[in-house]
Protein backbone atom coordinates (compact mmCIF):
# COMPACT_ATOMS: atom_id res chain seq x y z
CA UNK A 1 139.04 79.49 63.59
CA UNK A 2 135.26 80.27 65.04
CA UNK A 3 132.66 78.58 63.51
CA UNK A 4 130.45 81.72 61.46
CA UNK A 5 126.51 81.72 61.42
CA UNK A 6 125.72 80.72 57.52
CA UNK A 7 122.32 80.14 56.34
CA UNK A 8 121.12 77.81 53.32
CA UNK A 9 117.99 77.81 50.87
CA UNK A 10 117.57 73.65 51.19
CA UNK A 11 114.19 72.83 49.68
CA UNK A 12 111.88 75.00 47.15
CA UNK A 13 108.76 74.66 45.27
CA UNK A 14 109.70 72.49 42.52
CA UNK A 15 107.48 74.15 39.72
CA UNK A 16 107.42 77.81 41.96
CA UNK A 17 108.57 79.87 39.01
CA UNK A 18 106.70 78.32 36.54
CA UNK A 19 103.48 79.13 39.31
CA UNK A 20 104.50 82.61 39.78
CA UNK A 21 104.66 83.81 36.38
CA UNK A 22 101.36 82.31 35.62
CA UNK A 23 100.11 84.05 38.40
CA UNK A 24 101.22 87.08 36.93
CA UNK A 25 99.01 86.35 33.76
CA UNK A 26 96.35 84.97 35.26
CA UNK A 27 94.79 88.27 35.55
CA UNK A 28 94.90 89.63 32.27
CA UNK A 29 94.53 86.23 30.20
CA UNK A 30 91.57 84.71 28.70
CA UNK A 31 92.04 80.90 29.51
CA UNK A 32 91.39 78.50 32.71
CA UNK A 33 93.75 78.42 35.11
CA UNK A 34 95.52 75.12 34.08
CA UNK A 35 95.29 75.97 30.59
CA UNK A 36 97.70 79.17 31.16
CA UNK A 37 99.91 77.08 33.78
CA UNK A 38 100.36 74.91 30.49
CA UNK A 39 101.40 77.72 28.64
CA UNK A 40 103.62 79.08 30.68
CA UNK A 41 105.81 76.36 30.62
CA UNK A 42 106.47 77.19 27.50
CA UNK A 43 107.13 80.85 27.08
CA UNK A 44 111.15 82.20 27.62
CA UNK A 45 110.07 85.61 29.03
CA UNK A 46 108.73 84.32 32.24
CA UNK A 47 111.60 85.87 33.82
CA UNK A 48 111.45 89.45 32.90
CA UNK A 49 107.24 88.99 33.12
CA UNK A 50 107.83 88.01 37.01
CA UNK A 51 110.05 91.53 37.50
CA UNK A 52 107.82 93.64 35.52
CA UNK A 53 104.50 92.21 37.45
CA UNK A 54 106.78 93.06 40.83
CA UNK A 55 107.49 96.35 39.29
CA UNK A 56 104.30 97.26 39.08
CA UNK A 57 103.66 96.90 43.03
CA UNK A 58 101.87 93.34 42.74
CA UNK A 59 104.29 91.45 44.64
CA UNK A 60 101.69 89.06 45.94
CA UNK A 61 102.28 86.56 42.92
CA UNK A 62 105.85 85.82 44.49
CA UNK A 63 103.36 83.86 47.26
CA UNK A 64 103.67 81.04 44.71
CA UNK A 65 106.53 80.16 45.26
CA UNK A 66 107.85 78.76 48.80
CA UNK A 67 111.81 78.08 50.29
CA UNK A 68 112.34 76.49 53.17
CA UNK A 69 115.46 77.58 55.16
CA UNK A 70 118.47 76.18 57.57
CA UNK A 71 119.94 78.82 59.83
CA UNK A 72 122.97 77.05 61.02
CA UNK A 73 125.13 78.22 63.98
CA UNK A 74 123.67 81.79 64.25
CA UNK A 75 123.52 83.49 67.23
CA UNK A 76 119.87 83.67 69.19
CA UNK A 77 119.76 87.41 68.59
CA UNK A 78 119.58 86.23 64.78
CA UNK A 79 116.58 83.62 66.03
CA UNK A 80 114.75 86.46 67.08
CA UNK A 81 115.16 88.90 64.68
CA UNK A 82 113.77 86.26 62.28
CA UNK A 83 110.89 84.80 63.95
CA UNK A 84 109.44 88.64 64.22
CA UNK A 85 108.68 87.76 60.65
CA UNK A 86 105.13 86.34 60.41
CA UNK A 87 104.79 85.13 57.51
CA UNK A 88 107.21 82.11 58.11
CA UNK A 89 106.71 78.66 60.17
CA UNK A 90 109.65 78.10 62.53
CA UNK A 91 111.32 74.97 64.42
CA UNK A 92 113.92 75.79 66.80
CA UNK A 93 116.70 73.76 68.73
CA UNK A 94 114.18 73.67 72.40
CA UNK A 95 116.55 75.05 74.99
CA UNK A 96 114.35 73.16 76.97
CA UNK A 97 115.68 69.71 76.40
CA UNK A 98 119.37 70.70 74.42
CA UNK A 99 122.25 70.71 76.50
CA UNK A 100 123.88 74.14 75.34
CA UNK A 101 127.00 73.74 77.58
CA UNK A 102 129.05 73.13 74.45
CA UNK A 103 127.57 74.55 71.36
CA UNK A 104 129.46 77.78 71.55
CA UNK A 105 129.05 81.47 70.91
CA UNK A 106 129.27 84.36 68.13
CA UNK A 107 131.59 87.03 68.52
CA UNK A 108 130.72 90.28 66.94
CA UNK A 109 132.94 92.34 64.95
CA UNK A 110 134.84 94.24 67.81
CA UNK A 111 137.95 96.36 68.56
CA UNK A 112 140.75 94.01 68.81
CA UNK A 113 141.51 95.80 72.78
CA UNK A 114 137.71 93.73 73.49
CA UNK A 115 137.69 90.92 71.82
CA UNK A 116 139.82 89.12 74.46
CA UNK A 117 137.33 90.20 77.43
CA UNK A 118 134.16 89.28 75.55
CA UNK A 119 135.39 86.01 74.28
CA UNK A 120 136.42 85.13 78.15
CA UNK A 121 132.94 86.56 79.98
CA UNK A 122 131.24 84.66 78.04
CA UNK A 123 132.54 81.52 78.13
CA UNK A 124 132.42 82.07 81.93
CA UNK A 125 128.65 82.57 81.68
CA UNK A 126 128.69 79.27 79.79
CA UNK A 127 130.85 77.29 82.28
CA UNK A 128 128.47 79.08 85.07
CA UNK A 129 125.64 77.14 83.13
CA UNK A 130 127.27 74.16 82.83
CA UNK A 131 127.87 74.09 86.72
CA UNK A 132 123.92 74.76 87.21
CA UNK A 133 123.33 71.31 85.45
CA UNK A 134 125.92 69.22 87.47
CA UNK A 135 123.78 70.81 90.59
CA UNK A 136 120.94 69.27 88.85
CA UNK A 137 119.40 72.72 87.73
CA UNK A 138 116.54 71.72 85.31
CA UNK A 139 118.05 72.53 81.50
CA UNK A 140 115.07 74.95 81.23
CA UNK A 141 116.15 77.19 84.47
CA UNK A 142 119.73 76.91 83.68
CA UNK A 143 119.57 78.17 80.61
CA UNK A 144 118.23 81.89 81.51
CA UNK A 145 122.43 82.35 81.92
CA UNK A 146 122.61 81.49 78.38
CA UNK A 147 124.08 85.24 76.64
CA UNK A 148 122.55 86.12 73.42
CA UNK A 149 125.38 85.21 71.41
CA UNK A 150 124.98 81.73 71.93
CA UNK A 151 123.93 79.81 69.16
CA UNK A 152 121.03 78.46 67.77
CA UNK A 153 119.67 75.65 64.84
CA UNK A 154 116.56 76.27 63.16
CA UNK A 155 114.56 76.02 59.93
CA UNK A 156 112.28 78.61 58.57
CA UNK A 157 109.77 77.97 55.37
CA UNK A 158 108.68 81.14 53.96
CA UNK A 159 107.17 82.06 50.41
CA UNK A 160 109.22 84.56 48.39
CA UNK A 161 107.72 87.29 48.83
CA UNK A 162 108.31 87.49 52.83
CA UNK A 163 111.80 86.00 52.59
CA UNK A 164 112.41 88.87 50.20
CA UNK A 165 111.81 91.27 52.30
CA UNK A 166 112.81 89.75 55.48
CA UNK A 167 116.50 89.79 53.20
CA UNK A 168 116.00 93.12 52.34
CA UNK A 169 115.44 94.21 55.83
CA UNK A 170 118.35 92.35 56.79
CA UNK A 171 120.33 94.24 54.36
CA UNK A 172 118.81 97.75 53.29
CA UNK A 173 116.57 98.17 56.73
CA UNK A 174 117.16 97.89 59.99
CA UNK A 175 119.00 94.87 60.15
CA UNK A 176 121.43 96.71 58.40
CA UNK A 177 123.26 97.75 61.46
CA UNK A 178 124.46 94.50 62.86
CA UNK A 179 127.21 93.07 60.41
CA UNK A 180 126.10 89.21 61.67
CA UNK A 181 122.20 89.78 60.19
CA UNK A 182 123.74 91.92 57.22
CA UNK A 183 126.31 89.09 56.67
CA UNK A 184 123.33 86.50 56.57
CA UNK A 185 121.41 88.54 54.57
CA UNK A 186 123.48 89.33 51.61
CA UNK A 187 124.12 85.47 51.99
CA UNK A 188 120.75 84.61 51.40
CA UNK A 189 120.50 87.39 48.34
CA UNK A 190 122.51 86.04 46.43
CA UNK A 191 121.25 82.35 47.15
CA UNK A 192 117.52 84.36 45.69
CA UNK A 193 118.90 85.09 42.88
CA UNK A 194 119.30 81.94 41.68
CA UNK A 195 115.47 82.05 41.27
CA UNK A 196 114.98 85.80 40.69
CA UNK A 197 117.72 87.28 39.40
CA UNK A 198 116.64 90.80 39.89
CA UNK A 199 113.44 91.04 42.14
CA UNK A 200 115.11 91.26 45.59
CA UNK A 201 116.57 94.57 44.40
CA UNK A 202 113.75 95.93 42.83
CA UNK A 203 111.86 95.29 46.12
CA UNK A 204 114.90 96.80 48.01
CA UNK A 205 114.29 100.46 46.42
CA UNK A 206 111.52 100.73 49.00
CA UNK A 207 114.46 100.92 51.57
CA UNK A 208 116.23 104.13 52.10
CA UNK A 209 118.74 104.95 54.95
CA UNK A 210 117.27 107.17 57.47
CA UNK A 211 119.43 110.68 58.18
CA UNK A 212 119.03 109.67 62.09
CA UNK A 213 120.78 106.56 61.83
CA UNK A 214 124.03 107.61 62.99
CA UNK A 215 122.44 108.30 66.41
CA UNK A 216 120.47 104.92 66.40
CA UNK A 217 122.88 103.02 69.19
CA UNK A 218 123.33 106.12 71.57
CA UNK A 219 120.27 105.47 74.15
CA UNK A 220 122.83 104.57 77.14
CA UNK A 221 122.21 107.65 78.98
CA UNK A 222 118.36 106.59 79.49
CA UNK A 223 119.71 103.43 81.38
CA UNK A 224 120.84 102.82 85.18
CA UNK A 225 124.63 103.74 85.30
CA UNK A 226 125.45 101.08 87.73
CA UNK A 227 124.18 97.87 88.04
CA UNK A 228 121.52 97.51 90.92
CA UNK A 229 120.23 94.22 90.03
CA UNK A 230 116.75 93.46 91.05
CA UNK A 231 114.68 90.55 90.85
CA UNK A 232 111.68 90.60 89.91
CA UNK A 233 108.54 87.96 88.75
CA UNK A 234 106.05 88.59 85.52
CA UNK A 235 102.91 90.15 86.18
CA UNK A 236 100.02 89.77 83.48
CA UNK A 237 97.71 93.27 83.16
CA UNK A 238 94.62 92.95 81.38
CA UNK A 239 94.10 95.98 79.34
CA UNK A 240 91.09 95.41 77.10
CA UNK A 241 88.38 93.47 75.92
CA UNK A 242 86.42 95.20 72.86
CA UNK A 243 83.70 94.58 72.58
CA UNK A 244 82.86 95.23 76.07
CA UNK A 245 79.94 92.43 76.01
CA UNK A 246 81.48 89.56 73.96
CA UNK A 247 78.90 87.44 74.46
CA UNK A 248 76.10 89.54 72.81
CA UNK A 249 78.96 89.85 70.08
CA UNK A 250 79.09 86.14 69.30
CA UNK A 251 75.61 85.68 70.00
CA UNK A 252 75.16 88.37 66.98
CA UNK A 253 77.46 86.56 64.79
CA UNK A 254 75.98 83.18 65.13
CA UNK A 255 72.61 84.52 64.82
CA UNK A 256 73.99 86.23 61.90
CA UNK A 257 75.71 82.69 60.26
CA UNK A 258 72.32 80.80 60.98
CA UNK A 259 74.38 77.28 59.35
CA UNK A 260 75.64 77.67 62.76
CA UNK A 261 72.73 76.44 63.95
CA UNK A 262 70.14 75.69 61.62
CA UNK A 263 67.29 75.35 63.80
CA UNK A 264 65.91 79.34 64.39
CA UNK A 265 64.11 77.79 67.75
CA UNK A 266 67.50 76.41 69.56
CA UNK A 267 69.50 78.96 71.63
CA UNK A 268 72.89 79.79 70.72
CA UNK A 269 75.72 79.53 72.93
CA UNK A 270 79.35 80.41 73.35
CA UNK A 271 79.99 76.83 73.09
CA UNK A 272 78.79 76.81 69.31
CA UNK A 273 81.51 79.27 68.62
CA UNK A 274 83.98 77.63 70.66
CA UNK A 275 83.76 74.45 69.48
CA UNK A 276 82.73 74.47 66.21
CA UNK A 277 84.78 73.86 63.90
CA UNK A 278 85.41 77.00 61.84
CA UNK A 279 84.68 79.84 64.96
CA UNK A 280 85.27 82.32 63.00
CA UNK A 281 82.64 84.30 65.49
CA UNK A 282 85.66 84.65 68.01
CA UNK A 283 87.74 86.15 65.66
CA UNK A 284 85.13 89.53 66.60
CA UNK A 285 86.84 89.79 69.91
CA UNK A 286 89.96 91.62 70.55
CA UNK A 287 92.12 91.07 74.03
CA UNK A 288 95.05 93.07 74.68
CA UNK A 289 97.05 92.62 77.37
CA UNK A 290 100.62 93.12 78.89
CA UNK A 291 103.07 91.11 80.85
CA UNK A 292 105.66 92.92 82.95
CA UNK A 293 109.09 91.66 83.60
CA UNK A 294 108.79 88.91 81.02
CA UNK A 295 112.25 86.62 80.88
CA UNK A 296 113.63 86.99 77.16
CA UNK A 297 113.21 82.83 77.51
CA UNK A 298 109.55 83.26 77.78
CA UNK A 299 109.21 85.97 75.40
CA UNK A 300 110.19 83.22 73.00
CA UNK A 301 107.36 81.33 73.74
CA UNK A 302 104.94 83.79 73.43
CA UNK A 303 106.03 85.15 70.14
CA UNK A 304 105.87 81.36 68.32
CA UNK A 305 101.98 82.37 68.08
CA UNK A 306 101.74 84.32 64.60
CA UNK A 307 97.99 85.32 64.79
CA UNK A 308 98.92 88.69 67.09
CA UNK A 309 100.17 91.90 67.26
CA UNK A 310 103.09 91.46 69.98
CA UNK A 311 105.24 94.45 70.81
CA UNK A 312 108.94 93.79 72.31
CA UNK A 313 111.73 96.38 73.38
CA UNK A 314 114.94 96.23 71.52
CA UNK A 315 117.00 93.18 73.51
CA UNK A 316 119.86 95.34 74.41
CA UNK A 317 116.99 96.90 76.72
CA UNK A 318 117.26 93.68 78.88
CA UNK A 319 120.70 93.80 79.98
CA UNK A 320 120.60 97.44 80.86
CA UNK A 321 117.55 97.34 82.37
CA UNK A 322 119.32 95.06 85.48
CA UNK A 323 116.15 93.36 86.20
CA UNK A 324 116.25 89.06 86.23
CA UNK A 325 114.58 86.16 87.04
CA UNK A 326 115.57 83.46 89.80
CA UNK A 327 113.72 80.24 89.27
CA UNK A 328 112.37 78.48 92.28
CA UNK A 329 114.96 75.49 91.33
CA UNK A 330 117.91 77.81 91.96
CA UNK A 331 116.30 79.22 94.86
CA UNK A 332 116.32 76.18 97.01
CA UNK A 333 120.09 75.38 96.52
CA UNK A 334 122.47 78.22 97.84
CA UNK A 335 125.07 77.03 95.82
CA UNK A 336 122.99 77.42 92.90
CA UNK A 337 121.56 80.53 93.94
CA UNK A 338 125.28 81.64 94.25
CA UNK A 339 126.42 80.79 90.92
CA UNK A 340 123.27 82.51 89.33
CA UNK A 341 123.29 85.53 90.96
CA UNK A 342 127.36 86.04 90.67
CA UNK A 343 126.68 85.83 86.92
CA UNK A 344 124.02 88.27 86.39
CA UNK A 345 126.03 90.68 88.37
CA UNK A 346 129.39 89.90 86.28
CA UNK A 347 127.68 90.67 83.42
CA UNK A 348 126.15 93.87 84.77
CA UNK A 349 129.31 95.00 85.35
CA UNK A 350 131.23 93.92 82.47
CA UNK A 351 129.07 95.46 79.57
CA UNK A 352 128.68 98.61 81.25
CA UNK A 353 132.78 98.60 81.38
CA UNK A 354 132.66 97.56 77.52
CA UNK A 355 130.46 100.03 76.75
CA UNK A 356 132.80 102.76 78.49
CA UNK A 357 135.76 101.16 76.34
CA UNK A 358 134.45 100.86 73.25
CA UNK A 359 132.00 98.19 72.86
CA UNK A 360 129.76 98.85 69.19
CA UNK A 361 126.11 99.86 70.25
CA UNK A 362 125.21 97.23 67.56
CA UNK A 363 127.08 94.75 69.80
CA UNK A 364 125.48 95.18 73.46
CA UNK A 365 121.90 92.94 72.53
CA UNK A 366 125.07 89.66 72.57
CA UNK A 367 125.14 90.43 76.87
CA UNK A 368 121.42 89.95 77.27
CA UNK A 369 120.79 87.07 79.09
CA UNK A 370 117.78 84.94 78.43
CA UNK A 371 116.79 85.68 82.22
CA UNK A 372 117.05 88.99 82.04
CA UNK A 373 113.59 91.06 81.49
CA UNK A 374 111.37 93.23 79.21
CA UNK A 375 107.76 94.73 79.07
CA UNK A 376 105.69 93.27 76.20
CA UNK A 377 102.29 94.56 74.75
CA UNK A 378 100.20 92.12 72.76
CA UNK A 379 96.65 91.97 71.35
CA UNK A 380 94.79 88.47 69.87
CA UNK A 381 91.42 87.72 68.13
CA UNK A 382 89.58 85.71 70.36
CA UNK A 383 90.26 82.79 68.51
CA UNK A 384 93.94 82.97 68.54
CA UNK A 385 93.54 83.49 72.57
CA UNK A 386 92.14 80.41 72.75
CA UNK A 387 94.96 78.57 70.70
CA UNK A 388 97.07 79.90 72.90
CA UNK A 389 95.23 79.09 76.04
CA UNK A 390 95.09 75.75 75.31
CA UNK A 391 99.26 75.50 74.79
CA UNK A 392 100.16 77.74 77.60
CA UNK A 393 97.94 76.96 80.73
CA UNK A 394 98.91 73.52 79.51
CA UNK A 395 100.63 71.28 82.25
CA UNK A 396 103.35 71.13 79.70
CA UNK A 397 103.66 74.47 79.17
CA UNK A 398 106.96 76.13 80.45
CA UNK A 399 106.16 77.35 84.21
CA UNK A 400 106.80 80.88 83.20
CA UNK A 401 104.58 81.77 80.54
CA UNK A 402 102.22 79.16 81.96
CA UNK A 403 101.61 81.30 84.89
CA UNK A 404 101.07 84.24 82.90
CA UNK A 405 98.39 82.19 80.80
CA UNK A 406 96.55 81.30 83.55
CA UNK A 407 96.53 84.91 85.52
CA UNK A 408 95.24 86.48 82.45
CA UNK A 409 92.61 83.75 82.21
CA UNK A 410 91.75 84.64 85.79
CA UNK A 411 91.04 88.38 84.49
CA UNK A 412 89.37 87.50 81.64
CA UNK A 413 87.29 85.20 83.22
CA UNK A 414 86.90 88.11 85.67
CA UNK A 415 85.16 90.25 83.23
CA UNK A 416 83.42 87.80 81.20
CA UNK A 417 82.79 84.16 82.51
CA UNK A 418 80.26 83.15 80.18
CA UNK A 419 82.77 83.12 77.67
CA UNK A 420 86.06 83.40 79.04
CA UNK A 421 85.42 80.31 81.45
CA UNK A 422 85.11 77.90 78.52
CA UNK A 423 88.99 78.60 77.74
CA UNK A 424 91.85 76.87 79.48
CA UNK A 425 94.22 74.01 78.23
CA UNK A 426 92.78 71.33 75.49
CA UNK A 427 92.17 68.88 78.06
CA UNK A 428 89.81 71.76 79.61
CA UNK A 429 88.50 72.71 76.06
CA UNK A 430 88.00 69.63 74.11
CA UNK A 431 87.81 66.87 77.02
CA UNK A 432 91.50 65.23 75.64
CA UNK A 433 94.75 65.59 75.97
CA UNK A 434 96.95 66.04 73.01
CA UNK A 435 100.28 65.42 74.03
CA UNK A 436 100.13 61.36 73.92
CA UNK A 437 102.68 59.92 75.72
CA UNK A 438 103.98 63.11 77.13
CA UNK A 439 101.01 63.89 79.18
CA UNK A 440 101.69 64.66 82.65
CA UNK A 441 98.68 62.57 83.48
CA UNK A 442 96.53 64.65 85.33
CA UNK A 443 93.78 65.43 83.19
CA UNK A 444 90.93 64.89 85.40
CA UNK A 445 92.90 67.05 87.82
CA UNK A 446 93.74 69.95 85.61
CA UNK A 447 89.62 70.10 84.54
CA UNK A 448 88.31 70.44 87.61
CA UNK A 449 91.14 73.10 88.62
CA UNK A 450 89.87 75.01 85.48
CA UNK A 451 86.17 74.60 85.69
């Protein structure tokens, strides 16, 4: 019998309820805050405060209280529907280093005239990867053949309030649709309600079905008919920098914080913003930007960083959209090259003859593969941009997303050098290498290539 996704609550805060409900009298109670923690412990109506406080619309008390996660065996579409979430701090199986060859694949509810076809296409896509690594394809190119049914480990910690309503999306939103997150999600209600017996469906009124539902998994006609695969590499736009002088904007900020700098005759700099220790001043600056024909294996990179806004097309987009990526490493091995491209172009061809026998429109995100390709808008704070500059021009940095980094760098530097030209990777930034023993090594290099 196939093994199905489950997920587990495995840790909690040990005195969360206990925190929560004193949160919710906090407010209106005459006492220090440790004095009505102590009081709490001792009142039996903590319960039915907690749900009337959430009621009420101030949900923010269930912050108190924190679970961590384990989503075991769920497929990566589930990965990525959680992750959009925030809130939450995530560590994922790397497809980088795991060998995925044999860790399997979910197979959605389907008619029982598919379920033969989709359980033999993709195993072929998984044998096809298997083949790239005895070529000696690099475990991080091989796996953009990896379909998005193929499964993934990882644990989430989240406080109750967003894991509440993550489960209520999962269940009453738009998660709804796709029996493997619904599954999961009613899973993980009833897990909640060993801590709040009632709360996840008081919070789940806020949910109500939408009369165009029905219609929700009928967008087919919008896509190519036939499957003229293209290849194609990610291309980095710049599309704003507000202000439009941000060095007279952090100048004005640090002038503004004068413990910045406490003497009033010493210039300011970028550099006391950038290095400082709390540069809040970069937070003034917005960047948005987009990257065209981004590999859904990159995309997962790029959404890791929670301080942004970061748009991304529904995943069954992908696979209809027949664009894919060809790593160099498959390039210079026909053989390889062979194998790769055969298996973008059976899988072209076999959802689009699903689809015309049947397949769910809940079930077509499973064919994605994690090469295939998707426009994404995003926007950061300056000071997030320069997080993320420092892990992603990184030498370490997966080759895709690190040459993204570093051509929006160019732009930015472009437009603004006096700011801009102080951001690169943290060898660049901060003069040393995090990474220990996994450096590459080349630190002096990388500098001077960035300066």
């Amino acid at each position: 019998m196939e093994q199905q996704p489950t997920v587990k609550i495995i840790a909690s805060s040990s005195a969360g309820d206990l925190v929560v409900a004193a949160g919710g009298r906090i407010s209106t109670t005459q006492g220090t805050a440790l004095e009505i923690y102590e009081r709490t412990k001792t009142r039996d109506n903590n319960a039915s405060l907690i749900e009337k406080v959430v009621s009420s619309g101030h949900t923010s008390v269930l912050e108190h209280q924190f679970f961590s996660v384990a989503f075991d065996s769920v497929s990566v579409f589930t990965e990525q529907f959680v992750i959009e979430f925030r809130l939450g701090s995530y560590t994922v199986q790397s497809r980088r280093y795991v060998d995925y060859s044999k860790t399997g694949f979910y197979t959605p509810p389907l008619p029982d005239a598919l379920t033969g076809e989709f359980t033999s296409h993709m195993q072929s896509l998984f044998d096809d990867y298997a083949k790239l690594l005895t070529m000696g394809i690099p475990k991080e190119d091989a796996r953009f053949l990896l379909p998005y049914c193929f499964r993934s480990n990882f644990l989430c910690t989240m406080n109750a309030r967003e894991l509440i309503y993550m489960v209520n999306v999962m269940t009453a939103g738009r998660g709804r649709f796709y029996p493997e997150l619904r599954m999961l999600g009613e899973s993980l209600k009833e897990q909640l309600r060993a801590y709040f017996p009632h709360v996840p469906d008081i919070l789940a009124q806020k949910f109500k079905p939408e009369s165009r539902q029905p219609d929700r998994f009928k967008p087919y006609e919008k896509f190519p008919k036939v499957c003229n695969l293209h290849e194609e590499h990610a291309e980095t736009e710049l599309e704003s920098v507000s202000p439009a002088n941000p060095l007279a904007a952090i100048e004005q900020a640090l002038e503004a914080n004068w413990m910045v700098n406490p003497d009033p005759d010493a210039p300011f700099a970028p550099e006391d913003a950038i290095f400082g220790e709390r540069p809040r001043e970069l937070e003034l600056i917005h960047v948005q930007f987009s990257i065209y024909n981004l590999s859904l294996a990159a995309i997962t990179h790029l959404v890791r960083h929670r301080v942004q806004t970061v748009l991304v097309p529904h995943i069954a987009q992908a696979v209809l959209m027949n664009a894919y990526l060809v790593p160099d490493s498959v390039k210079a091995d026909p053989l390889a090259l062979s194998v790769y491209q055969s298996a973008f172009q059976r899988n072209a061809r076999t959802v689009r003859s699903m689809i015309a026998a049947g397949l769910p429109g809940e079930a077509v995100q499973y064919f994605a593969l994690a090469g295939n390709q998707l426009d994404v808008s995003c926007a950061m704070n300056g000071r997030e941009l320069l997080h993320f500059m420092k892990l992603r021009t990184c030498n370490r940095a997966q080759w895709e997303i690190r040459a993204c980094a570093v051509s929006l760098l160019k732009q930015l530097r472009a437009q603004c050098p006096e700011v801009f030209g102080h951001f690169g990777p943290s060898c660049y930034v901060t003069g040393s290498c995090p990474e220990g023993k996994l450096s590459c090594g080349k630190a002096a290099e990388i500098k001077k290539q960035f300066s």
